[in-house]
Protein backbone atom coordinates (compact mmCIF):
# COMPACT_ATOMS: atom_id res chain seq x y z
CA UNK A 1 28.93 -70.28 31.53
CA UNK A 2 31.49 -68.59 29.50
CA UNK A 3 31.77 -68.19 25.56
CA UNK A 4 35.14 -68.08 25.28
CA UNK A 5 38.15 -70.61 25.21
CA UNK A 6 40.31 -71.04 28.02
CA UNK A 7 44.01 -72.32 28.42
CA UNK A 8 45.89 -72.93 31.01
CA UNK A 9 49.70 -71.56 31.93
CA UNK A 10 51.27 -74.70 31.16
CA UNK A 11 49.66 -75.31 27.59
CA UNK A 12 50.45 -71.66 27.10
CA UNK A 13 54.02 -71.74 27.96
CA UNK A 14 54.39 -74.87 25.99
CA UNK A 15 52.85 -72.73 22.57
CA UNK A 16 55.58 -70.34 23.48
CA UNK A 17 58.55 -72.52 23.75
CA UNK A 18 57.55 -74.21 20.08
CA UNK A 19 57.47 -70.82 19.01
CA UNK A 20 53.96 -70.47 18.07
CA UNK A 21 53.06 -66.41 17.01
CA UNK A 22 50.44 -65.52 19.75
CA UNK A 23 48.60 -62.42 20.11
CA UNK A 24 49.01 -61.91 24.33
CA UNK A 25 47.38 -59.09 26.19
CA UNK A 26 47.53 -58.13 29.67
CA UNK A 27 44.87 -56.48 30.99
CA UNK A 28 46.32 -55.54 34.60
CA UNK A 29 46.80 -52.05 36.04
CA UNK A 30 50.16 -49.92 35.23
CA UNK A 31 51.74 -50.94 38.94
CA UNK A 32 50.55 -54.99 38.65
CA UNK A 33 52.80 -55.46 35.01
CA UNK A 34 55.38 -53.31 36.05
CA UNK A 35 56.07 -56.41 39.03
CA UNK A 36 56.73 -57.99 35.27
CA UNK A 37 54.81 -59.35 32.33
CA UNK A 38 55.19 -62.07 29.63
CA UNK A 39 57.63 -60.27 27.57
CA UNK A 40 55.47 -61.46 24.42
CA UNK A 41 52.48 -59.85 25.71
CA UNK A 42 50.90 -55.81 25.09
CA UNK A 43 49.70 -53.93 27.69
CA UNK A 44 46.02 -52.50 27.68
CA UNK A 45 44.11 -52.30 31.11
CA UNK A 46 40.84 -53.45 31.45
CA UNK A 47 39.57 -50.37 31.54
CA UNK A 48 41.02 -49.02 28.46
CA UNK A 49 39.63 -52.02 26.30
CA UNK A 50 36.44 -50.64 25.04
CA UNK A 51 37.77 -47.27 23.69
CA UNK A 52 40.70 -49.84 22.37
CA UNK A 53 38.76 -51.90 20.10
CA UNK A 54 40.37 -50.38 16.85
CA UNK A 55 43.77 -52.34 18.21
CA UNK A 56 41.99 -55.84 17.76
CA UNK A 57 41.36 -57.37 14.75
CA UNK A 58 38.35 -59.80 14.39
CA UNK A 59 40.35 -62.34 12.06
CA UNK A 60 43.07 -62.83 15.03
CA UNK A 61 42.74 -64.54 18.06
CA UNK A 62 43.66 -63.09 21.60
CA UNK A 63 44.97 -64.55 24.85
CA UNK A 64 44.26 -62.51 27.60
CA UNK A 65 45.97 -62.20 30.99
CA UNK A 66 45.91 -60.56 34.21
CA UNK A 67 46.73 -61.61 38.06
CA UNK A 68 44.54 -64.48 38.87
CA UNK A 69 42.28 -65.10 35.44
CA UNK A 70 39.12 -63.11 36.38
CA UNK A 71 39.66 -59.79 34.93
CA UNK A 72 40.83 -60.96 31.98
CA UNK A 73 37.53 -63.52 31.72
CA UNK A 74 35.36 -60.18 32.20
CA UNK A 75 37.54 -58.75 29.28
CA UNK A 76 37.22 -62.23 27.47
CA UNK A 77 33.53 -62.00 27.53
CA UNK A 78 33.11 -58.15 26.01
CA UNK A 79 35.50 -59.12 23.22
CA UNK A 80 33.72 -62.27 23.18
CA UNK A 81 30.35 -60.46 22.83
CA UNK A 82 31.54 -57.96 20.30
CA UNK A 83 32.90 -60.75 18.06
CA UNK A 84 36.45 -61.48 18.70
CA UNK A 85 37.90 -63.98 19.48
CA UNK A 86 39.44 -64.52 22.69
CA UNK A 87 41.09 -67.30 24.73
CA UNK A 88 41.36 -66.65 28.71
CA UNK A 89 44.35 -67.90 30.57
CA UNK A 90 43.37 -69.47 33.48
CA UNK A 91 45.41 -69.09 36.87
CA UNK A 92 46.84 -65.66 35.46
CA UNK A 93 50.21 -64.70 36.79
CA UNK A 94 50.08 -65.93 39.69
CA UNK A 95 50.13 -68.84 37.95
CA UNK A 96 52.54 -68.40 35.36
CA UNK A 97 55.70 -70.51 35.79
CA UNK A 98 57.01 -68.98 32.74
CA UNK A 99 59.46 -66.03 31.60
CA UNK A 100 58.66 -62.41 33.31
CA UNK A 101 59.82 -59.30 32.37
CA UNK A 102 59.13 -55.27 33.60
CA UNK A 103 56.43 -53.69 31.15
CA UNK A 104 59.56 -51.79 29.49
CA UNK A 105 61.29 -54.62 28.19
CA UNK A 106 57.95 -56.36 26.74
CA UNK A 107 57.08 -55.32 22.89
């Protein structure tokens, strides 16, 4: 069983339309967010996470993302385990019904 939260694609476009401040990363490859990414979202593949850990901050809380949810679970769980938090979206893209934009036009 998992350590992290979860939230689904719906509660987390909802957060976005009220305007809530999230901390979104995608953890895809280079060619999966270049088909388009939540334009609030950073980019950091999964495989670039642990030599990444000086971009998190423990006192913040992540959502992470990738295509279908289980990358970004595996990603959840090492920042999980090395004391961040984390929140998995479940479904991943291929699940989000909400905005999309190319990597470039994404913060």
């Amino acid at each position: 069983m998992a350590d992290y939260k979860t939230i689904t694609t719906d509660e987390l476009k909802k957060k976005l339309e009220q305007g809530e401040t999230l901390d979104l990363v995608d953890v895809r490859e280079d060619e999966e967010v270049e088909e388009g990414m939540i334009p609030q979202a950073r980019h950091i593949k999964m495989g670039d996470i642990p030599e990444s850990l000086d971009k998190f901050d423990k006192d913040k809380e992540y959502i992470l993302i990738c295509r279908s949810g289980g990358r970004s679970g595996k990603v959840s769980q090492f920042l999980h385990d090395q004391g961040y938090k984390v929140v998995n979206m479940e479904g991943g893209m291929l699940e989000w019904e909400g905005e999309s934009q190319p990597k470039d036009k994404c913060i």
